[in-house]
C-alpha atoms as a PDB file:
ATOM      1  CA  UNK A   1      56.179-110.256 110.746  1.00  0.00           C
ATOM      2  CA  UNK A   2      57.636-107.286 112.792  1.00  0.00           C
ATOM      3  CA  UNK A   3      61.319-106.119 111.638  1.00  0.00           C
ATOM      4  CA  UNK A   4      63.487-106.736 114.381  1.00  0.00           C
ATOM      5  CA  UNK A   5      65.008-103.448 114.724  1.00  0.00           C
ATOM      6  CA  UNK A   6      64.741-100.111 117.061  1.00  0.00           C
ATOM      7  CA  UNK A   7      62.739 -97.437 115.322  1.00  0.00           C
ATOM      8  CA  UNK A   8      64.155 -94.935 113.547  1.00  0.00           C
ATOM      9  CA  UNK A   9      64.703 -91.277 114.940  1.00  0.00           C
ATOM     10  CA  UNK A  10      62.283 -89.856 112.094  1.00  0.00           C
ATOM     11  CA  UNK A  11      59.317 -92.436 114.021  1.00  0.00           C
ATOM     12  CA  UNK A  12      61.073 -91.484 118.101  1.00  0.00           C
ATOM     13  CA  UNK A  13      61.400 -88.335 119.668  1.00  0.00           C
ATOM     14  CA  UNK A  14      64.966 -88.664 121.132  1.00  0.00           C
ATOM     15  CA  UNK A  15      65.271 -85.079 122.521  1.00  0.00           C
ATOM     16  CA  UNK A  16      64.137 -85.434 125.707  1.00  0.00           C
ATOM     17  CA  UNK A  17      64.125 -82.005 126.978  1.00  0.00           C
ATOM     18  CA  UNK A  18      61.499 -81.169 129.718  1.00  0.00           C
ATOM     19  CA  UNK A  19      59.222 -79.686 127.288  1.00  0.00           C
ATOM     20  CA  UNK A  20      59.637 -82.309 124.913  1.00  0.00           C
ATOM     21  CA  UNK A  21      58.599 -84.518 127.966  1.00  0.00           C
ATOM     22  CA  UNK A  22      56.107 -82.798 129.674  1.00  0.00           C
ATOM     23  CA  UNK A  23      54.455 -82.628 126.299  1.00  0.00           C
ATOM     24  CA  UNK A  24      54.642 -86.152 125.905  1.00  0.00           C
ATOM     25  CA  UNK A  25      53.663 -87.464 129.523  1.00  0.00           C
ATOM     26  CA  UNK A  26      50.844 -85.208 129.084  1.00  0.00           C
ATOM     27  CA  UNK A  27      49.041 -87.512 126.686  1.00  0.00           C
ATOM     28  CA  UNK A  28      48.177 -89.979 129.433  1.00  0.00           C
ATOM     29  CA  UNK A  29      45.221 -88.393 131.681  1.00  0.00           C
ATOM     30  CA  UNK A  30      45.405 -89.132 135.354  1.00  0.00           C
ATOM     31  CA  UNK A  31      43.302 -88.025 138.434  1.00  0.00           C
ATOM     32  CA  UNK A  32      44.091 -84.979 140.333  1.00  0.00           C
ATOM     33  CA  UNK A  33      43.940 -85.816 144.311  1.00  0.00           C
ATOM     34  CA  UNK A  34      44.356 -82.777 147.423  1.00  0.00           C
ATOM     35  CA  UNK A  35      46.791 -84.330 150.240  1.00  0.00           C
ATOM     36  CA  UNK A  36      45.639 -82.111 153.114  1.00  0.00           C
ATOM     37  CA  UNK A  37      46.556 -82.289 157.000  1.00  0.00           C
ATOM     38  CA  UNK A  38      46.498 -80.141 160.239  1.00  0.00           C
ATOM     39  CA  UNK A  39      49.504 -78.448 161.392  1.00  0.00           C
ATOM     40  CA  UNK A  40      49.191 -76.776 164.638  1.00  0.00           C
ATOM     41  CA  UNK A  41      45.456 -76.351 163.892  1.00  0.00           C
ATOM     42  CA  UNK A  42      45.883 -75.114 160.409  1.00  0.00           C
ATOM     43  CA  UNK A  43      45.035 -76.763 157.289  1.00  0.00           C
ATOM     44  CA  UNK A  44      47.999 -77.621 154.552  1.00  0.00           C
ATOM     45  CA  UNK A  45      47.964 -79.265 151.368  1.00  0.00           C
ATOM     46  CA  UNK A  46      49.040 -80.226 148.459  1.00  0.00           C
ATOM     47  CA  UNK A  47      47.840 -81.222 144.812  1.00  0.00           C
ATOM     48  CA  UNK A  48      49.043 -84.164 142.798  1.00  0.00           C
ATOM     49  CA  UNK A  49      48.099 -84.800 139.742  1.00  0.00           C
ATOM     50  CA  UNK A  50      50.615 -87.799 139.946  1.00  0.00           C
ATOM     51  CA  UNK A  51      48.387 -89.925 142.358  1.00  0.00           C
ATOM     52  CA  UNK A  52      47.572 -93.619 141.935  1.00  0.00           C
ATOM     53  CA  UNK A  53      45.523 -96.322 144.227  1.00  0.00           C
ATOM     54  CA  UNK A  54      45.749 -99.863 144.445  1.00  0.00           C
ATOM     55  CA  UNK A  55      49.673 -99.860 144.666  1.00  0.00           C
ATOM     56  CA  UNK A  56      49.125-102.498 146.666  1.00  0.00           C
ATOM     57  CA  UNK A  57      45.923-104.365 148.825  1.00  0.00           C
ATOM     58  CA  UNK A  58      48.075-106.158 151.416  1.00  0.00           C
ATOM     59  CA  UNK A  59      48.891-103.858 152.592  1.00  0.00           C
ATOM     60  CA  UNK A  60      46.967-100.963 151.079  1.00  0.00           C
ATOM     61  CA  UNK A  61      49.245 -98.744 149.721  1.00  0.00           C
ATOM     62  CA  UNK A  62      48.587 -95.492 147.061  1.00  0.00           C
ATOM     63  CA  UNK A  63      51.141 -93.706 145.983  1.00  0.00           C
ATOM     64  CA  UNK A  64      52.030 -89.876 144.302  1.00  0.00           C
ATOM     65  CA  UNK A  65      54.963 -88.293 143.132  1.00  0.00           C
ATOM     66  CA  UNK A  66      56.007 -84.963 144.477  1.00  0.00           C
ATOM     67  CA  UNK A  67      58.940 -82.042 143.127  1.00  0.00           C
ATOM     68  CA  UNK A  68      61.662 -82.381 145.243  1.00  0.00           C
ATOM     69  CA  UNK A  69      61.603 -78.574 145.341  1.00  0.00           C
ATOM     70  CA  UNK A  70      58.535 -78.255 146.969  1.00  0.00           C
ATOM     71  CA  UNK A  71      58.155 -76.305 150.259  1.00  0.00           C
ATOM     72  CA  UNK A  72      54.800 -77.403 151.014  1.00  0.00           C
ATOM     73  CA  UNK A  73      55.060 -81.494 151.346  1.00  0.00           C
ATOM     74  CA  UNK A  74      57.432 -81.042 154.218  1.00  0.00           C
ATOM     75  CA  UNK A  75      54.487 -79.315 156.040  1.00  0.00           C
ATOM     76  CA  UNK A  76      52.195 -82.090 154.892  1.00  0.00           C
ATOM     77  CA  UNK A  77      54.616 -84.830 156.288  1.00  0.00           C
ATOM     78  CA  UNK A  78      54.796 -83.637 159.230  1.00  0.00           C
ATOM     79  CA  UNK A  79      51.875 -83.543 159.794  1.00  0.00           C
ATOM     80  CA  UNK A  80      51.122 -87.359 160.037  1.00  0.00           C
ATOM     81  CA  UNK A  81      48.299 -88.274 159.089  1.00  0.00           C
ATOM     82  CA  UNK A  82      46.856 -87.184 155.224  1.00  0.00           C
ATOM     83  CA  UNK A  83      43.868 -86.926 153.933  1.00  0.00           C
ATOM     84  CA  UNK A  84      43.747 -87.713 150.357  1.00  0.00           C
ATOM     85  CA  UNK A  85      40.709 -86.360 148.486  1.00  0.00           C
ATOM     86  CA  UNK A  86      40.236 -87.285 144.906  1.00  0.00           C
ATOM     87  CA  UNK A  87      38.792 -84.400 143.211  1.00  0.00           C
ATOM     88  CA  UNK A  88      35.189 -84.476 141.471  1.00  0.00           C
ATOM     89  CA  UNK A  89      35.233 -82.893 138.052  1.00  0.00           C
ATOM     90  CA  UNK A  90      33.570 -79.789 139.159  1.00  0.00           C
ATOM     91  CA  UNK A  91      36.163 -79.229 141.801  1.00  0.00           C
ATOM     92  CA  UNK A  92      39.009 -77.555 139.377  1.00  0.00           C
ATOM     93  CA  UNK A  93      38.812 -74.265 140.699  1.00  0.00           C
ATOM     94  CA  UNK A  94      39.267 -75.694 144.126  1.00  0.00           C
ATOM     95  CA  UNK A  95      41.733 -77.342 143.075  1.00  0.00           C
ATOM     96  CA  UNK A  96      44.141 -73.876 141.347  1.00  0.00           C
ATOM     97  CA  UNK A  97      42.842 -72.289 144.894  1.00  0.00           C
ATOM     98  CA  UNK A  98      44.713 -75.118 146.751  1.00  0.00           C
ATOM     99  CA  UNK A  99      47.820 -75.508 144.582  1.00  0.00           C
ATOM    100  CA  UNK A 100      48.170 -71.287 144.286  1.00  0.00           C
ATOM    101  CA  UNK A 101      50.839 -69.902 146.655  1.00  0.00           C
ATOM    102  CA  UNK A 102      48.243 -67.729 148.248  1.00  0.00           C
ATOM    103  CA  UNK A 103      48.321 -67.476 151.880  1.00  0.00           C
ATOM    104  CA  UNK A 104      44.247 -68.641 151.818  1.00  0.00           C
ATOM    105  CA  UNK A 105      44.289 -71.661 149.858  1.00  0.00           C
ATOM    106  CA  UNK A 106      41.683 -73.348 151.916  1.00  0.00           C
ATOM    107  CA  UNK A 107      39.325 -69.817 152.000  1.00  0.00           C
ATOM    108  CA  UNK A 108      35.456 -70.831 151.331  1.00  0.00           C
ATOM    109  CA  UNK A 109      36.390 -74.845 151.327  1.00  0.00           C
ATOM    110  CA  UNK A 110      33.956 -77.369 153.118  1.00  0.00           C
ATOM    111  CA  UNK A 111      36.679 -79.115 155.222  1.00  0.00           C
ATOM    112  CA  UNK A 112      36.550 -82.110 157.817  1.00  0.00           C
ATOM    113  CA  UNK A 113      39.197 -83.090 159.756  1.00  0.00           C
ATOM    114  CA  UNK A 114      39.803 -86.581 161.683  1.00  0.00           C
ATOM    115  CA  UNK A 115      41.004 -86.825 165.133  1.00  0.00           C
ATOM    116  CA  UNK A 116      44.693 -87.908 163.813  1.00  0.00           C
ATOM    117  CA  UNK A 117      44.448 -84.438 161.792  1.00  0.00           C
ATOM    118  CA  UNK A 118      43.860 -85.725 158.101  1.00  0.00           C
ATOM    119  CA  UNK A 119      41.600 -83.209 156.372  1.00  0.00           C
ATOM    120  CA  UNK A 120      39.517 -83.792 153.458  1.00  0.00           C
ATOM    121  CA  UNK A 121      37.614 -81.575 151.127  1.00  0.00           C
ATOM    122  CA  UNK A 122      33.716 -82.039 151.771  1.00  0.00           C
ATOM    123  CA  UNK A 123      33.228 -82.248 147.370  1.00  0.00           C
ATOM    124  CA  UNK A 124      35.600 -84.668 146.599  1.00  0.00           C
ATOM    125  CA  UNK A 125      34.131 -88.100 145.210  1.00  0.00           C
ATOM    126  CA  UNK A 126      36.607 -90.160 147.072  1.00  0.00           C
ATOM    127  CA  UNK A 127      38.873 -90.021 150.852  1.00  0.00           C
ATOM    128  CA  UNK A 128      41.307 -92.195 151.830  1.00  0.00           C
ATOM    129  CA  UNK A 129      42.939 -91.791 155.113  1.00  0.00           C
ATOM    130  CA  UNK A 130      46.520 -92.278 155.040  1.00  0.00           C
ATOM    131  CA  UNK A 131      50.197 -92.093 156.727  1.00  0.00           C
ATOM    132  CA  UNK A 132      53.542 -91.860 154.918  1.00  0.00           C
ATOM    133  CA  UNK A 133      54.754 -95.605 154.204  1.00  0.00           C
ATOM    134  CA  UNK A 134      57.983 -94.635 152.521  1.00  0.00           C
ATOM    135  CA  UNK A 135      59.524 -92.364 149.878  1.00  0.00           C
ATOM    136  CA  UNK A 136      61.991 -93.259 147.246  1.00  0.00           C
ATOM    137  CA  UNK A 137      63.730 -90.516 145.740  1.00  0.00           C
ATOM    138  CA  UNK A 138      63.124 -90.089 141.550  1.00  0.00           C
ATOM    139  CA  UNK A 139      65.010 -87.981 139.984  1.00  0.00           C
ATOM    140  CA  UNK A 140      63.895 -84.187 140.411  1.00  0.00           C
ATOM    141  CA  UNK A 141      60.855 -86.025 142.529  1.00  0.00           C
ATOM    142  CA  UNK A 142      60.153 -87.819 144.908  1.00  0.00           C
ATOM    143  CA  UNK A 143      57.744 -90.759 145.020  1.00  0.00           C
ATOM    144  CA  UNK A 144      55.663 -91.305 148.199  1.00  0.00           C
ATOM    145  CA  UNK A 145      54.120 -94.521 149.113  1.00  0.00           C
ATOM    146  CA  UNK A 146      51.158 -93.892 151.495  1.00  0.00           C
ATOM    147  CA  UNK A 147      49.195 -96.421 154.130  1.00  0.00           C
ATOM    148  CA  UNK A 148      46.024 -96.474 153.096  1.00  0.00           C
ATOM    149  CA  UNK A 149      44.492 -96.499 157.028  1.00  0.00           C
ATOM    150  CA  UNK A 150      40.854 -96.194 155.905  1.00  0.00           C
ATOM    151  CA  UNK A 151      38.045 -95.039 152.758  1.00  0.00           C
ATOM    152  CA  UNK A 152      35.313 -93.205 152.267  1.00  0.00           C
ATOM    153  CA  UNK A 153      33.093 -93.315 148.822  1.00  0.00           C
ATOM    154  CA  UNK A 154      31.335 -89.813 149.274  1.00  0.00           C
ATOM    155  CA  UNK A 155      29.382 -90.020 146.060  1.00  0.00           C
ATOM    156  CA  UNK A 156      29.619 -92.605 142.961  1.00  0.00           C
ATOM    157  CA  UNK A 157      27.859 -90.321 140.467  1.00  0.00           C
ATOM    158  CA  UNK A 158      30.303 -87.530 140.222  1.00  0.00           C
ATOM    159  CA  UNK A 159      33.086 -87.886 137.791  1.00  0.00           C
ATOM    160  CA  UNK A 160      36.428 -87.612 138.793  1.00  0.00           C
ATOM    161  CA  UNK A 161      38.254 -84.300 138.066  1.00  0.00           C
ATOM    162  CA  UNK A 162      41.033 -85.399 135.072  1.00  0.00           C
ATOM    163  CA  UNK A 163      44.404 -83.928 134.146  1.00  0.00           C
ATOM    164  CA  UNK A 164      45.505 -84.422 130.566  1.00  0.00           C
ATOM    165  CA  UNK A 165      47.174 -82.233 128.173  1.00  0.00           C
ATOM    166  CA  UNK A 166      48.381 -79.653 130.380  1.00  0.00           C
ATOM    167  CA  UNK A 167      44.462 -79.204 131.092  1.00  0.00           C
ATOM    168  CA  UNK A 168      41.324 -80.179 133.494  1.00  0.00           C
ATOM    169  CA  UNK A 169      38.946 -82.259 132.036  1.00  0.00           C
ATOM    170  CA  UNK A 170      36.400 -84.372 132.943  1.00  0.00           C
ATOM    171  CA  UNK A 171      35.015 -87.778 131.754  1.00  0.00           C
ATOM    172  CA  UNK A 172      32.453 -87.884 129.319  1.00  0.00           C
ATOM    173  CA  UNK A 173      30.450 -90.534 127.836  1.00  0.00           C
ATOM    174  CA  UNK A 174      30.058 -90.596 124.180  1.00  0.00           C
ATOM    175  CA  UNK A 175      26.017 -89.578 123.507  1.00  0.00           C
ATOM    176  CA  UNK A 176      25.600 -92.318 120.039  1.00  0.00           C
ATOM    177  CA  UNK A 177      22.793 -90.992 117.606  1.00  0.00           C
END
């Protein structure tokens, strides 16, 4: 029924440049998440569009990817504690603020912080309390496993903010005439 032979390079891509890549990962949406912490009183965070729940229920484990060149997720580490916030879909100019180098990424952003110094952004749809399980080095990333410590569902209505394309988007549900 199926010919049992590889495709041919007219039907494959086989130049796998970054663009060529990045335009081709970029067809599967994903969630966009803010991994936020204290350090020495002051918020840090990052943005991962990368980030994935339900690695694992015993134990709970998430995980995200994250560029090996980035200065911020040493900060976050270190930290200890994270507070992972998946973003609602009106939350994508929060969401530029917090990934923008600007030294007041968190300026104007409902924050709360727990005791272990996780912070989590007051809008989001979805926290999860976490600690870094382990990291496994991918290529020009690395992959982080977290602990998932503990959850909060902050509202089940909003849609979660979506990253496909090279562009936010949200969910929408097809109106049928």
């Amino acid at each position: 029924m199926y010919p049992n032979h590889e495709p041919s390079n007219s039907v494959l891509n086989r130049d796998l440049d970054q663009a060529s890549l990045r335009e081709a990962f970029g067809h599967v949406p994903s969630g966009v998440a803010a991994l936020c912490t204290l350090v020495n009183g002051v918020p840090q965070g990052i943005v991962a569009s990368t980030f994935t729940v339900g690695v694992s229920l015993d134990p709970p484990l998430a995980m995200f990817a994250v560029q090996n060149v980035s200065r911020t997720w040493p900060l976050v580490r270190a930290g200890g504690r994270i507070g992972v916030s998946v973003l609602a879909a009106s939350q994508s100019g929060v969401c530029r603020q917090i990934a923008s180098k600007s030294a007041e990424r968190f300026a104007g952003v409902g924050l709360t912080a727990t005791e272990p110094g996780a912070v989590f952004l007051d809008d989001a749809g979805l926290w999860l309390d976490c600690s870094v399980e382990s990291e496994v080095p991918a290529g020009d990333h690395t992959v982080v496993l977290l602990r998932v410590h503990g959850t909060s569902v902050r509202d089940n209505s909003r849609d979660p903010l979506i990253f496909q394309g090279s562009e936010f988007r949200s969910l929408e549900v097809p109106s049928y005439v």
